[in-house]
C-alpha atoms as a PDB file:
ATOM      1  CA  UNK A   1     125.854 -41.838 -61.240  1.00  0.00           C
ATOM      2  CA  UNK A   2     125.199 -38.972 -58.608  1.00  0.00           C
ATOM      3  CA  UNK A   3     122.565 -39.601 -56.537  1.00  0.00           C
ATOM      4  CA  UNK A   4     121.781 -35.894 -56.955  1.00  0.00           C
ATOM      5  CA  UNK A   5     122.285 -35.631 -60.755  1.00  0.00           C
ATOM      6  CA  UNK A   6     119.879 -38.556 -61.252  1.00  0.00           C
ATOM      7  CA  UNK A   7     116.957 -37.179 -58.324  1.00  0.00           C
ATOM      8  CA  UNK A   8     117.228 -33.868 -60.368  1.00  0.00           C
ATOM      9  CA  UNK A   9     116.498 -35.456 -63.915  1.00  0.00           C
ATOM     10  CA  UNK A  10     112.955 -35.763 -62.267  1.00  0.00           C
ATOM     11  CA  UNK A  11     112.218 -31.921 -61.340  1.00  0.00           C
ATOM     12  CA  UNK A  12     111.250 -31.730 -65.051  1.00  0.00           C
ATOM     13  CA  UNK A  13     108.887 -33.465 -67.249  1.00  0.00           C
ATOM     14  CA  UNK A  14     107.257 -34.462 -64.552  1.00  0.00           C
ATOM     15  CA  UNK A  15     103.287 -34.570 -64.841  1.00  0.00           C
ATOM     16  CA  UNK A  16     102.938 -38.371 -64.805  1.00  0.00           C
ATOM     17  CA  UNK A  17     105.159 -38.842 -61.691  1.00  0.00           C
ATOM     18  CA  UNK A  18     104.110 -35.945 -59.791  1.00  0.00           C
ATOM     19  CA  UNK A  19     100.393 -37.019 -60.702  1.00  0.00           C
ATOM     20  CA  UNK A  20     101.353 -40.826 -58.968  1.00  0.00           C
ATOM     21  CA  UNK A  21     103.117 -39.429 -56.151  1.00  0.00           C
ATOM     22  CA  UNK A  22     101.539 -38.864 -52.219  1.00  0.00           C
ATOM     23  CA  UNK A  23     104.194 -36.001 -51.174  1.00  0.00           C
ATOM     24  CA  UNK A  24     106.373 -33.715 -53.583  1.00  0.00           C
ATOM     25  CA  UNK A  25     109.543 -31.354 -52.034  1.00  0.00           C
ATOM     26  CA  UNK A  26     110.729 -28.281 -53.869  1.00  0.00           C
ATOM     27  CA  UNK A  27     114.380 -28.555 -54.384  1.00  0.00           C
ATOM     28  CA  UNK A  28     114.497 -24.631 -54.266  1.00  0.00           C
ATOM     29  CA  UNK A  29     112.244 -23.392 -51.059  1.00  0.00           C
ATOM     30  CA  UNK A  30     112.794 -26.592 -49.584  1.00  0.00           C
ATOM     31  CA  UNK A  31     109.090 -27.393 -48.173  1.00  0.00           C
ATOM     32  CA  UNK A  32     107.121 -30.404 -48.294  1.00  0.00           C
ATOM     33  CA  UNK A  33     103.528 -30.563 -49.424  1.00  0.00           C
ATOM     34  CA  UNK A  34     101.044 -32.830 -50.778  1.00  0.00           C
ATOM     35  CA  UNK A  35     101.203 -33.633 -54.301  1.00  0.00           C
ATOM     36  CA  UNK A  36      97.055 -32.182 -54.337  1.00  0.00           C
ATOM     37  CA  UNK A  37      98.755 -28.533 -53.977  1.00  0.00           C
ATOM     38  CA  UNK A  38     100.781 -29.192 -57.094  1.00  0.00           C
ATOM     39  CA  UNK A  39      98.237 -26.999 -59.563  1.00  0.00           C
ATOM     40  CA  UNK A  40     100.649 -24.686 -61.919  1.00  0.00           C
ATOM     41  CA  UNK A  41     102.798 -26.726 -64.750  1.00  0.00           C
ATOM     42  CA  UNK A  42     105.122 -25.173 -67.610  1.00  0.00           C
ATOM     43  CA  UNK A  43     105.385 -26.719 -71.418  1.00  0.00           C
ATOM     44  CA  UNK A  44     102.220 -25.983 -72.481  1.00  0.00           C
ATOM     45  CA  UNK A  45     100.489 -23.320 -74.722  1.00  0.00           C
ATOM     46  CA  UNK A  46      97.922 -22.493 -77.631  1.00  0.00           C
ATOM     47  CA  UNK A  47     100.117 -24.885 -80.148  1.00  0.00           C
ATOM     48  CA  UNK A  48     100.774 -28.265 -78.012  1.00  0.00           C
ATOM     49  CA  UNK A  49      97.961 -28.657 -75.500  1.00  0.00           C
ATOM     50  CA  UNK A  50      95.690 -31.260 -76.808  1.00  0.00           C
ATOM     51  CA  UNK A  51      99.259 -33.169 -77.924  1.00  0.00           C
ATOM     52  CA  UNK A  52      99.451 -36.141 -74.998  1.00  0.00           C
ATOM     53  CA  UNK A  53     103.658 -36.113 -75.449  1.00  0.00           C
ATOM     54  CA  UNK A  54     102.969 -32.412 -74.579  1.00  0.00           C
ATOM     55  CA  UNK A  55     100.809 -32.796 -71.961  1.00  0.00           C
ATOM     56  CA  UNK A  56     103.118 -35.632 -70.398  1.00  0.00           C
ATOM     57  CA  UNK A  57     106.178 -33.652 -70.878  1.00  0.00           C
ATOM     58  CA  UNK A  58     105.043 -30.659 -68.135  1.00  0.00           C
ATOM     59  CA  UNK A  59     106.527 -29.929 -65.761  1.00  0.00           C
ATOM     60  CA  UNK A  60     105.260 -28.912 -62.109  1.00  0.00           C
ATOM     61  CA  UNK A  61     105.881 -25.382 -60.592  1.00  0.00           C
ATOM     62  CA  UNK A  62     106.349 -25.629 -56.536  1.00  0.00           C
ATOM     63  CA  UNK A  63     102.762 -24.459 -55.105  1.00  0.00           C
ATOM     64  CA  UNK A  64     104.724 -22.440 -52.434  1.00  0.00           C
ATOM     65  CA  UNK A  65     107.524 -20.611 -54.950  1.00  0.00           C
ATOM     66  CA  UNK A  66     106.784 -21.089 -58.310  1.00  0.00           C
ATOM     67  CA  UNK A  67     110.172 -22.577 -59.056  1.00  0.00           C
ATOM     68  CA  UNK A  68     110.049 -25.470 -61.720  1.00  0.00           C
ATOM     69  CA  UNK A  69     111.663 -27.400 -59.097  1.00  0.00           C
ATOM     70  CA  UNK A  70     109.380 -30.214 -57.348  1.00  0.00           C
ATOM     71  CA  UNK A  71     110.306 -34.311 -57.285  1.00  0.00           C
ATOM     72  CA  UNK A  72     107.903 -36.250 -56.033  1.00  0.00           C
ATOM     73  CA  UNK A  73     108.085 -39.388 -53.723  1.00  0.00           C
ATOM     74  CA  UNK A  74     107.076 -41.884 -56.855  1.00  0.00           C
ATOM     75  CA  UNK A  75     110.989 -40.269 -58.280  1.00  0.00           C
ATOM     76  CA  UNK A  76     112.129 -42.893 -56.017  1.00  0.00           C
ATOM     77  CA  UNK A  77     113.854 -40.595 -53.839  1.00  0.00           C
ATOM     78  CA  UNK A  78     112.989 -39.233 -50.043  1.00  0.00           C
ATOM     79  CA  UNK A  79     111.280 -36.273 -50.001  1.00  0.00           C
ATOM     80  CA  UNK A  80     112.499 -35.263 -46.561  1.00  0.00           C
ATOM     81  CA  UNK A  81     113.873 -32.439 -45.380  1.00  0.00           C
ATOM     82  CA  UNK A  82     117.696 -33.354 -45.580  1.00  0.00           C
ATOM     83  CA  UNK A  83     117.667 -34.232 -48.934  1.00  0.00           C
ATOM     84  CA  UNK A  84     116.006 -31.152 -49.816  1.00  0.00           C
ATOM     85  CA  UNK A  85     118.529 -29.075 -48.393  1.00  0.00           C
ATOM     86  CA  UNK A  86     120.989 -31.430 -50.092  1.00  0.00           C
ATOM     87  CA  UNK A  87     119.285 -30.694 -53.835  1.00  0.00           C
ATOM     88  CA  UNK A  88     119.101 -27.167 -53.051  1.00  0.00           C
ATOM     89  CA  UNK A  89     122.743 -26.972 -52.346  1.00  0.00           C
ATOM     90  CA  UNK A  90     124.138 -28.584 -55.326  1.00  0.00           C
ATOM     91  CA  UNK A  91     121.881 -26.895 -57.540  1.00  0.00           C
ATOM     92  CA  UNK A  92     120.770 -23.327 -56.449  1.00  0.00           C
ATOM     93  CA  UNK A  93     123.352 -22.355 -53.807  1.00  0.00           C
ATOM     94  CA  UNK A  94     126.907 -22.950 -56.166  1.00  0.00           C
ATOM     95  CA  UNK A  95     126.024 -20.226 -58.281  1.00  0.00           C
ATOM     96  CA  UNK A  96     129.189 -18.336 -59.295  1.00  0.00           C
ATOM     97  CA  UNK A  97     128.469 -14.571 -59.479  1.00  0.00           C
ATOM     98  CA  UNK A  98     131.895 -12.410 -61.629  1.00  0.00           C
ATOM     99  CA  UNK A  99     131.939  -8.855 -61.660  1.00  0.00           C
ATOM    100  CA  UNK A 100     132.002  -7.397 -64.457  1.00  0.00           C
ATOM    101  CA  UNK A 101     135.165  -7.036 -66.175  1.00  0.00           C
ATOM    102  CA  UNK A 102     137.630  -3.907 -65.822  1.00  0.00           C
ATOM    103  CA  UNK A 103     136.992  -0.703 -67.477  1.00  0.00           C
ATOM    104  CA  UNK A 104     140.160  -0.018 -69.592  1.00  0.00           C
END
């Protein structure tokens, strides 16, 4: 499997692994910060948050963007600076943009 498909599969539903981790990288801004700074998570609400599956299925909004794109170190992978730009490449610079189509 891609090493970048795979490191991307833990940007979401992430609570319990950025809550284990030392340092966390956003795969969007590309910084590095201590997993501490990681306060905002999506996937809860009125309905779901005293449901543990809930709470363990949050996932962690970057503390310097807000992007719902932060791995942390316990993903496995390095949370360096290359690898960021490397994440941020395959998944948030390869948009395709179309014009719109012809007016007839």
């Amino acid at each position: 499997m891609n090493e970048l498909v795979a490191a991307y599969r833990y940007t979401t539903n992430n609570w319990a692994q950025i809550g284990a981790s030392r340092m966390c990288g956003c795969c969007s801004c590309v910084q590095i910060f201590p997993a501490e700074e990681v306060v905002a998570w999506t996937g809860l609400d009125m309905h779901n948050m005293n449901d543990p599956k809930a709470v363990d299925n949050q996932t962690a909004l970057c503390p310097r963007c807000g992007t719902e794109a932060v791995i942390g170190d316990k993903s496995g992978f390095p949370i360096h600076a290359s690898f960021l730009v490397r994440m941020n490449e395959a998944w948030y610079q390869r948009t395709i943009i179309r014009p719109p189509p012809a007016k007839k």
